[in-house]
Structure formats: C-alpha cells, structure tokens
C-alpha atoms as a PDB file:
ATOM      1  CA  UNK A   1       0.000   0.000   0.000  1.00  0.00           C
ATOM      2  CA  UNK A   2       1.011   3.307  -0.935  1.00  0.00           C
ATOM      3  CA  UNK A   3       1.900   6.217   1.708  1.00  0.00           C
ATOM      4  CA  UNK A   4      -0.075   9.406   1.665  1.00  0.00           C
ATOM      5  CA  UNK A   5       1.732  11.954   0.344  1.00  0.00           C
ATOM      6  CA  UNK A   6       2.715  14.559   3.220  1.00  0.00           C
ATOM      7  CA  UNK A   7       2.887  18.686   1.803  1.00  0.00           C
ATOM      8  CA  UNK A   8       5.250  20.956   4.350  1.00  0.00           C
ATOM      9  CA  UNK A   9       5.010  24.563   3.619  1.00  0.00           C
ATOM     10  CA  UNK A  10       8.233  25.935   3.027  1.00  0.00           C
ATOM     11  CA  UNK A  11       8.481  26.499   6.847  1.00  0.00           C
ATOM     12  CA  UNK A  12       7.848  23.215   7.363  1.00  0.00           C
ATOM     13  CA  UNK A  13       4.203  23.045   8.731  1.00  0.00           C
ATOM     14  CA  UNK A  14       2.576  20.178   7.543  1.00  0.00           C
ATOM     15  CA  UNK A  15      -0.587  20.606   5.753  1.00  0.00           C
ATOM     16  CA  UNK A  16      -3.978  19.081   6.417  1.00  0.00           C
ATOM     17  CA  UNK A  17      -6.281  18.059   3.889  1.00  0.00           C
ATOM     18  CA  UNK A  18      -8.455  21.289   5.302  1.00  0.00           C
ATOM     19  CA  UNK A  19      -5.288  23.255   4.331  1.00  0.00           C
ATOM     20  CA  UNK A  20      -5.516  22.088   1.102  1.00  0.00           C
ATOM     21  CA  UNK A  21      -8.957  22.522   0.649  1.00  0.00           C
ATOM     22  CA  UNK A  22      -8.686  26.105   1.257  1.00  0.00           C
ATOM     23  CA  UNK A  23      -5.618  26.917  -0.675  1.00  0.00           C
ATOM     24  CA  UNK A  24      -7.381  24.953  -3.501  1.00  0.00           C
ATOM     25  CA  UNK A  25     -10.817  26.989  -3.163  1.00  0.00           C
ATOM     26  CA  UNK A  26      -8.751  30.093  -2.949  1.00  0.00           C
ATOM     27  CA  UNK A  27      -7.053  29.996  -6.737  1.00  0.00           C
ATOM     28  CA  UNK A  28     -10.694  28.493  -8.065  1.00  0.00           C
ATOM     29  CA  UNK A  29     -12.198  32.226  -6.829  1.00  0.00           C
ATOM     30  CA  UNK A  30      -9.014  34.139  -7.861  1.00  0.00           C
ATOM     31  CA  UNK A  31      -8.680  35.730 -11.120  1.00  0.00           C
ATOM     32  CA  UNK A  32      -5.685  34.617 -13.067  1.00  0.00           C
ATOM     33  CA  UNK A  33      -4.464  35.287 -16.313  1.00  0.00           C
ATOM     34  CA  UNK A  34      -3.148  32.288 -17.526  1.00  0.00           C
ATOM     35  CA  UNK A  35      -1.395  33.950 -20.833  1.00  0.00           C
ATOM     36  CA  UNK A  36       0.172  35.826 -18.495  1.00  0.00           C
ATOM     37  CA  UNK A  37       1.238  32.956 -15.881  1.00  0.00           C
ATOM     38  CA  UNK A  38       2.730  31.179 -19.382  1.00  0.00           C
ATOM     39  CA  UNK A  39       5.134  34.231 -20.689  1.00  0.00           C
ATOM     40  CA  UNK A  40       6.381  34.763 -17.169  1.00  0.00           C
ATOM     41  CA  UNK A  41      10.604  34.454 -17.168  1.00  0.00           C
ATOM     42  CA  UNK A  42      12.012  32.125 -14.691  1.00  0.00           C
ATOM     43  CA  UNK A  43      15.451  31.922 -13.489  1.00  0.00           C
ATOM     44  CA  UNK A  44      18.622  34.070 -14.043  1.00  0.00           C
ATOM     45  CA  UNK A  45      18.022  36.963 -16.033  1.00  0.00           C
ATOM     46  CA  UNK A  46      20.096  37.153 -18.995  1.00  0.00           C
ATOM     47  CA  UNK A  47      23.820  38.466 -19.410  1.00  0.00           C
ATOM     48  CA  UNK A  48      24.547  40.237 -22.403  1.00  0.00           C
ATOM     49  CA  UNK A  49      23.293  38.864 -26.093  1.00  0.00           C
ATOM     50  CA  UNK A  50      22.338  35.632 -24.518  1.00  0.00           C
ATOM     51  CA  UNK A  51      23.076  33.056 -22.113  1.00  0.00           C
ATOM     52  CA  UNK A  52      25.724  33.271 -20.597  1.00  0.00           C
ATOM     53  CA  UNK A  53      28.329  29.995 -19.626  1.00  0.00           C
ATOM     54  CA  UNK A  54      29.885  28.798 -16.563  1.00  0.00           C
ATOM     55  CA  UNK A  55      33.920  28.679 -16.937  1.00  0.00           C
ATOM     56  CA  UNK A  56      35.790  26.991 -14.155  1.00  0.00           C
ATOM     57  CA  UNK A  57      38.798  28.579 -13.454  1.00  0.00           C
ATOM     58  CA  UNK A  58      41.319  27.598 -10.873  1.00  0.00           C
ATOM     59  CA  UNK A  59      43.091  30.198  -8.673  1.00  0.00           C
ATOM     60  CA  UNK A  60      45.336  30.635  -6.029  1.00  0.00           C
ATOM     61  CA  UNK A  61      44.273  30.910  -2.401  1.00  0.00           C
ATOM     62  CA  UNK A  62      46.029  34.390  -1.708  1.00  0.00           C
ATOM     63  CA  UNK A  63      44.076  35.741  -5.328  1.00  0.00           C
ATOM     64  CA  UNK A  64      40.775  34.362  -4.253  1.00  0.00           C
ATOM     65  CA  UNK A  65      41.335  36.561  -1.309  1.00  0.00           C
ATOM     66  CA  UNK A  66      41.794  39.369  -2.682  1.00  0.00           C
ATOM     67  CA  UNK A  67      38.418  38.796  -5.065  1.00  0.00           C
ATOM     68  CA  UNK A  68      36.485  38.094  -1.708  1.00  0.00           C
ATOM     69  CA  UNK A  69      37.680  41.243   0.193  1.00  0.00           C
ATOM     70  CA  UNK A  70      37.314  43.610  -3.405  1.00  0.00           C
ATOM     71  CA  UNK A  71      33.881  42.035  -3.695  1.00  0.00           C
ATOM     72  CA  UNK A  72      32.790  42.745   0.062  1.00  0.00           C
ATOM     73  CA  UNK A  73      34.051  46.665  -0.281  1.00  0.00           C
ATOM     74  CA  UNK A  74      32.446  46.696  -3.603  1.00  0.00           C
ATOM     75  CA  UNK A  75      29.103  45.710  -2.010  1.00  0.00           C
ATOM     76  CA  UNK A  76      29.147  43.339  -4.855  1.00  0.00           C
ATOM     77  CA  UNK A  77      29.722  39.565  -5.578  1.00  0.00           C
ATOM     78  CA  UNK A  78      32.874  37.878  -6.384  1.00  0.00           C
ATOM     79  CA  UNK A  79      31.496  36.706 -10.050  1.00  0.00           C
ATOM     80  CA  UNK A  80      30.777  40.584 -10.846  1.00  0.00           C
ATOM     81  CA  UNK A  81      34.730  41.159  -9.365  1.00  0.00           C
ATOM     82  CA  UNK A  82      35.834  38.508 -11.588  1.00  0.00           C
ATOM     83  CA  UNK A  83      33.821  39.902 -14.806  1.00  0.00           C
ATOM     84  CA  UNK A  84      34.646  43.615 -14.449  1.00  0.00           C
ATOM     85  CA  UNK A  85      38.721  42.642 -14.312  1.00  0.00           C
ATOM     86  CA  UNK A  86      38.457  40.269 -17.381  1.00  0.00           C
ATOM     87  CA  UNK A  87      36.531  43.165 -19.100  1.00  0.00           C
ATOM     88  CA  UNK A  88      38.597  45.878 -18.217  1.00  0.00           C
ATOM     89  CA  UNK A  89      42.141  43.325 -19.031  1.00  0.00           C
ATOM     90  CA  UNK A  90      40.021  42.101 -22.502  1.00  0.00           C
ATOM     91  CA  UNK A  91      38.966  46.235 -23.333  1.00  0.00           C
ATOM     92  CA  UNK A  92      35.480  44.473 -23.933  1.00  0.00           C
ATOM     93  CA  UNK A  93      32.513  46.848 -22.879  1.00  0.00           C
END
C-alpha cells in the first residue's frame, strides 16, 4: 500500500487536507491570467546577447582573497569582481 503523500510549507508546517482545501478553493475564486502565468521568465536573467556559460577557473588561495575582500568593499559579488577585471584586461565593454 502506498503512503499518503505529506505537503510541508516551506516552513515546514505540515498541511492538512483542510489546508488544502482552502488553498485549492482560494485559486478556483481568484482571477488569473493564464497567458500571463505562461510568458512569465524564470530563473537568471540574462547576461549580455544571450546566455551566458559557466567557466571553471582555478586560482590561487592568496588571489581568491583578494576577489572576496574587493567584492565585500564593492558591495558586490565575487562573479561581478571577476567579470569587471576580465573586461577591463580584454577592453570588452
């Protein structure tokens, strides 16, 4: 015999049958526009022309260092560090 299937909200309540009952009554009265639900973007938004790749690189401890502290006084992450020097090395806008 098969298990029930147990729903946990993303807090990790677990959901009744009466919780699902009312979530499920709740969309049937709402108003959605399904075109719109369909052309709605998930994920990363796009970099440039199109997507963009993942390129492993390997580097030293003492230069990942450096990224990490230019990154955290840039109020920025180390992939944007890592971008902006290969951009400004490459003269690539």
């Amino acid at each position: 015999m098969t298990k029930p299937k147990v729903h946990r909200t993303s807090s990790g309540r677990t959901l009744r049958d009466e919780d699902l009952d009312a979530l499920a009554a709740d969309v049937e009265e709402a108003e959605y526009d399904v075109e719109v639900l369909k052309t709605r973007r998930r994920g990363r938004p796009p970099m440039g022309s199109g997507p963009a790749d993942v390129v492993p690189v390997r580097i030293d401890p003492e230069l990942r260092a450096a990224i990490e502290a230019r990154a955290e006084a840039d109020h920025t992450t180390t992939s944007e560090v890592i971008r902006e020097a290969i951009r400004r090395f490459l003269d690539v806008a």
